[in-house]
PDB file of N, CA and C in Angstrom:
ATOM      1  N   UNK A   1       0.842  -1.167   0.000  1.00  0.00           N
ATOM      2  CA  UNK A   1       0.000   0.000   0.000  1.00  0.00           C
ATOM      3  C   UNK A   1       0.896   1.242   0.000  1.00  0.00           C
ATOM      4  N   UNK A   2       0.453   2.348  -1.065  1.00  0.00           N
ATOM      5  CA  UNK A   2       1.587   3.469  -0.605  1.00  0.00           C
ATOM      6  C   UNK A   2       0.775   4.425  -0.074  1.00  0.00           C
ATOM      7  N   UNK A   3       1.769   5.506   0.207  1.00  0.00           N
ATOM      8  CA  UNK A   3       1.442   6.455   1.204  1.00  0.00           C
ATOM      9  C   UNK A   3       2.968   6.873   2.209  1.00  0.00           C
ATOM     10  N   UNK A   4       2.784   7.970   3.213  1.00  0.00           N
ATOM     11  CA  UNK A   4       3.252   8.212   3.776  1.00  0.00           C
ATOM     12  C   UNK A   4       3.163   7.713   4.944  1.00  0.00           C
ATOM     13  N   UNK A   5       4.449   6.890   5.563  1.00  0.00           N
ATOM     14  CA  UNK A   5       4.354   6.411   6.914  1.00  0.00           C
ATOM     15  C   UNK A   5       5.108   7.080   8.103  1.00  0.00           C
ATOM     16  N   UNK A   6       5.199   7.677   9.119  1.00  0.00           N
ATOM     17  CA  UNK A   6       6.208   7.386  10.246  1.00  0.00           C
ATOM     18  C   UNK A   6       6.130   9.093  10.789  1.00  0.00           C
ATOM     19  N   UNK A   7       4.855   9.917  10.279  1.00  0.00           N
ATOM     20  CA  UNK A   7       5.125  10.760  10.692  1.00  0.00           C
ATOM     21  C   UNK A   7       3.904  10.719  11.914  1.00  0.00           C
ATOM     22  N   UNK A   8       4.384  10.437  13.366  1.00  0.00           N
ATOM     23  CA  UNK A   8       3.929  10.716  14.260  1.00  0.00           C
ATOM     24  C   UNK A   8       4.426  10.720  15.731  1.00  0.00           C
ATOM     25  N   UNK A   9       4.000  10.773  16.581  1.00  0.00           N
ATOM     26  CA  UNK A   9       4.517  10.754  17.555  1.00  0.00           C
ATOM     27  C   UNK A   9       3.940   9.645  18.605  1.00  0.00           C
ATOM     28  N   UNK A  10       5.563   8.986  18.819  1.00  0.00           N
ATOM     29  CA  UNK A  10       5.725   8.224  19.629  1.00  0.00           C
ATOM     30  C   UNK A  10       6.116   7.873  21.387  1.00  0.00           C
ATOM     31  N   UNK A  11       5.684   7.600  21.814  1.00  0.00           N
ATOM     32  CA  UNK A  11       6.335   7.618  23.762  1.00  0.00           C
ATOM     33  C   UNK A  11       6.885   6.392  24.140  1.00  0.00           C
ATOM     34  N   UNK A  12       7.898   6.424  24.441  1.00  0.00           N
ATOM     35  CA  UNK A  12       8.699   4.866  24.943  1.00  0.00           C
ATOM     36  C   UNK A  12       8.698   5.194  26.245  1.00  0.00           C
ATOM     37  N   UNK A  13       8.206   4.348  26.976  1.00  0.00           N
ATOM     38  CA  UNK A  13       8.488   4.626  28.767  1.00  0.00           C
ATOM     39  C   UNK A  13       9.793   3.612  28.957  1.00  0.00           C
ATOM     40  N   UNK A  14      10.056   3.847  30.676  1.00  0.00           N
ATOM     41  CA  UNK A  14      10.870   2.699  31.307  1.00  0.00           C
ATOM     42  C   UNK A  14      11.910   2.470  30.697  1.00  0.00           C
ATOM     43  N   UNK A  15      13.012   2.966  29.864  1.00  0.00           N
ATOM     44  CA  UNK A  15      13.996   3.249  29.409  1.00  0.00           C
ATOM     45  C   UNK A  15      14.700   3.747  30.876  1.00  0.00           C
ATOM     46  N   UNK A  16      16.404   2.995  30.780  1.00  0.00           N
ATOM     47  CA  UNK A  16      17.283   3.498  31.277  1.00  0.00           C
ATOM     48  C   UNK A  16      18.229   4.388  30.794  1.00  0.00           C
ATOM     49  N   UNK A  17      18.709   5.160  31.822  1.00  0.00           N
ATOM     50  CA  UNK A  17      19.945   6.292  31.645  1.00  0.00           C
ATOM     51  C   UNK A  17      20.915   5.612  31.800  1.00  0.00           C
ATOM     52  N   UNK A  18      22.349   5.001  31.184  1.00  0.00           N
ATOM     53  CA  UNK A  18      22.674   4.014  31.580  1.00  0.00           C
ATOM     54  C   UNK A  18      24.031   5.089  32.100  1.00  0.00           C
ATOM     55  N   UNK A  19      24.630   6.260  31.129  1.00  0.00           N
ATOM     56  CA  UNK A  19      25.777   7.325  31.581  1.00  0.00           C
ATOM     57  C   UNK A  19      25.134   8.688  30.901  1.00  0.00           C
ATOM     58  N   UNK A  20      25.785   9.814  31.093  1.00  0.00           N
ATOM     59  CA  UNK A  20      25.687  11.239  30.898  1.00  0.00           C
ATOM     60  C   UNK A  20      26.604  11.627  30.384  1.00  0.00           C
ATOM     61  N   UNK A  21      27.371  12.081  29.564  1.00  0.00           N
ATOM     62  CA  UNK A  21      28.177  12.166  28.860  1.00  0.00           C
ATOM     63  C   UNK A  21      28.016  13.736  28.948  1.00  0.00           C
ATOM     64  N   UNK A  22      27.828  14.929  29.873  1.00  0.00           N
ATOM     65  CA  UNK A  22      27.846  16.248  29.262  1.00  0.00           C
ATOM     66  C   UNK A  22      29.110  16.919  28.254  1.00  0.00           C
ATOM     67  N   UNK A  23      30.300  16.564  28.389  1.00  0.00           N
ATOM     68  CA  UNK A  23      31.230  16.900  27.684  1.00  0.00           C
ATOM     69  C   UNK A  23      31.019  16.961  26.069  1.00  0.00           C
ATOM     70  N   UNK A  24      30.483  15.483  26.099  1.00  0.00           N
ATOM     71  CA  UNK A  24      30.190  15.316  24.099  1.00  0.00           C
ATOM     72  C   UNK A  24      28.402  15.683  24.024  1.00  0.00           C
ATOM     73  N   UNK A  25      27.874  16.349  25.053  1.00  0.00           N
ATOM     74  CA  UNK A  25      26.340  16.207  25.029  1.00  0.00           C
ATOM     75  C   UNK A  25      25.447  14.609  24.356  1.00  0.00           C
ATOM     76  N   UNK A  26      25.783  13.872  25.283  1.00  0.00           N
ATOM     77  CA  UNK A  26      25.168  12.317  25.149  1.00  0.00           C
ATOM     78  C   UNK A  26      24.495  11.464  26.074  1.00  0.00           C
ATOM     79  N   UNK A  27      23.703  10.920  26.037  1.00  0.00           N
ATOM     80  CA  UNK A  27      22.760   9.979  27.027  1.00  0.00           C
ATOM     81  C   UNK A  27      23.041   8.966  26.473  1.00  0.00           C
ATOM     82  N   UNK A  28      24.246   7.816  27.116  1.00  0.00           N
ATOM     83  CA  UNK A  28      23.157   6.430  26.702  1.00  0.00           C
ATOM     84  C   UNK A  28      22.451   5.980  27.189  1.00  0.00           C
ATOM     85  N   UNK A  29      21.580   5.462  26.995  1.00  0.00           N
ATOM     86  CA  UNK A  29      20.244   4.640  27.039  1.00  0.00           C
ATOM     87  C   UNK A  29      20.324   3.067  26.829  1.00  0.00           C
ATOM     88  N   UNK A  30      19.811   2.685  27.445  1.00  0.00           N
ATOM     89  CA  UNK A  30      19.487   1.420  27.109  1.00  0.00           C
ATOM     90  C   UNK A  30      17.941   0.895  26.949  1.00  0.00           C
ATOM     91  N   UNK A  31      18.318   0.516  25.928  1.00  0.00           N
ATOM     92  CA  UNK A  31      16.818  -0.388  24.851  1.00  0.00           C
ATOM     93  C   UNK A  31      16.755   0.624  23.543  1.00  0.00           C
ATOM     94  N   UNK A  32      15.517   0.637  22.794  1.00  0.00           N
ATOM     95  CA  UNK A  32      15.397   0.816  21.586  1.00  0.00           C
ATOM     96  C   UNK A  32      14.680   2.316  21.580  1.00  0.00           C
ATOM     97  N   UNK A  33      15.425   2.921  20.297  1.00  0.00           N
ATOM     98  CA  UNK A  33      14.509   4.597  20.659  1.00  0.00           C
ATOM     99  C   UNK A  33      14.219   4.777  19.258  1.00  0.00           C
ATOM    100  N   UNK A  34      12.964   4.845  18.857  1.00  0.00           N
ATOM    101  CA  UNK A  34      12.588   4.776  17.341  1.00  0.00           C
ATOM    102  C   UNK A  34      13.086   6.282  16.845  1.00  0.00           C
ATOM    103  N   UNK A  35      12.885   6.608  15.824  1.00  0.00           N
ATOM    104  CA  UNK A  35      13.342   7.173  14.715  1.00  0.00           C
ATOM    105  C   UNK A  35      14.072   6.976  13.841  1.00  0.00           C
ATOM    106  N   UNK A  36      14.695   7.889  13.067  1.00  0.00           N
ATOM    107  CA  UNK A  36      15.647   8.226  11.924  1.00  0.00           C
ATOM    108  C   UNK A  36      17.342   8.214  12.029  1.00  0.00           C
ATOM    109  N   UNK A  37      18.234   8.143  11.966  1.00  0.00           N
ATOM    110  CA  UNK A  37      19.430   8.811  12.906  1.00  0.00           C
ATOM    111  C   UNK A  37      19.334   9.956  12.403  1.00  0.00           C
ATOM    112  N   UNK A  38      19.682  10.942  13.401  1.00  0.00           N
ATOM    113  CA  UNK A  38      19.817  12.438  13.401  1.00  0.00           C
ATOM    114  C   UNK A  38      18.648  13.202  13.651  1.00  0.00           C
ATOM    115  N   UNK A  39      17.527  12.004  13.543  1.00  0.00           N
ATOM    116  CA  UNK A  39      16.145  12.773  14.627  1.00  0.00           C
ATOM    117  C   UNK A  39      16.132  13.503  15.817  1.00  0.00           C
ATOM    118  N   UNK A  40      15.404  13.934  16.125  1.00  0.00           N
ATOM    119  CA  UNK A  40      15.361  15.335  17.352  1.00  0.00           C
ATOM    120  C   UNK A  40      14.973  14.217  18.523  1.00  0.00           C
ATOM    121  N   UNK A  41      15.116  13.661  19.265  1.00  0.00           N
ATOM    122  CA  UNK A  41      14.613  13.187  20.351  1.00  0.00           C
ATOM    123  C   UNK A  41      14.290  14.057  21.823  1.00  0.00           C
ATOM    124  N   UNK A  42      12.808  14.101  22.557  1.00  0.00           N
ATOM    125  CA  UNK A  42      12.976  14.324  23.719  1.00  0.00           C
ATOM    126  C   UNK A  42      13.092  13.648  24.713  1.00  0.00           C
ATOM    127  N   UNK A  43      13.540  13.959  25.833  1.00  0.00           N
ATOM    128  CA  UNK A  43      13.623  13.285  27.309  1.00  0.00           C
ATOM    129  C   UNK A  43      13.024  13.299  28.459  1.00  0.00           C
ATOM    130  N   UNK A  44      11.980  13.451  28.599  1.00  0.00           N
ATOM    131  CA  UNK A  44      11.217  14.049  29.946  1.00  0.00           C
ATOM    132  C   UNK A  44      11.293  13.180  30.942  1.00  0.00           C
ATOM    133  N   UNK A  45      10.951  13.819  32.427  1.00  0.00           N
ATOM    134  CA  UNK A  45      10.814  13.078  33.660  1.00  0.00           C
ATOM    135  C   UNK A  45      10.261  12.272  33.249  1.00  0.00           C
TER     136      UNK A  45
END
């Protein structure tokens, strides 16, 4: 089927912070974080 897919918004809970990296501005995370690479991701409480 065509069309346009993937433009919406998604919420992943229960994700870990696994380090903080402020020097290179980086979070890793552990588990899976959908998008694109170079997508905008947010982080909230």
């Amino acid at each position: 089927m065509a069309g346009q897919m993937g433009n919406e918004r998604v919420t992943v809970q229960n994700l870990q912070v696994i380090k903080v990296l402020p020097e290179h501005n980086l979070l890793v995370i552990k588990g899976s974080i959908p998008g694109a690479k170079g997508s905008i991701v947010i982080v909230e409480k």
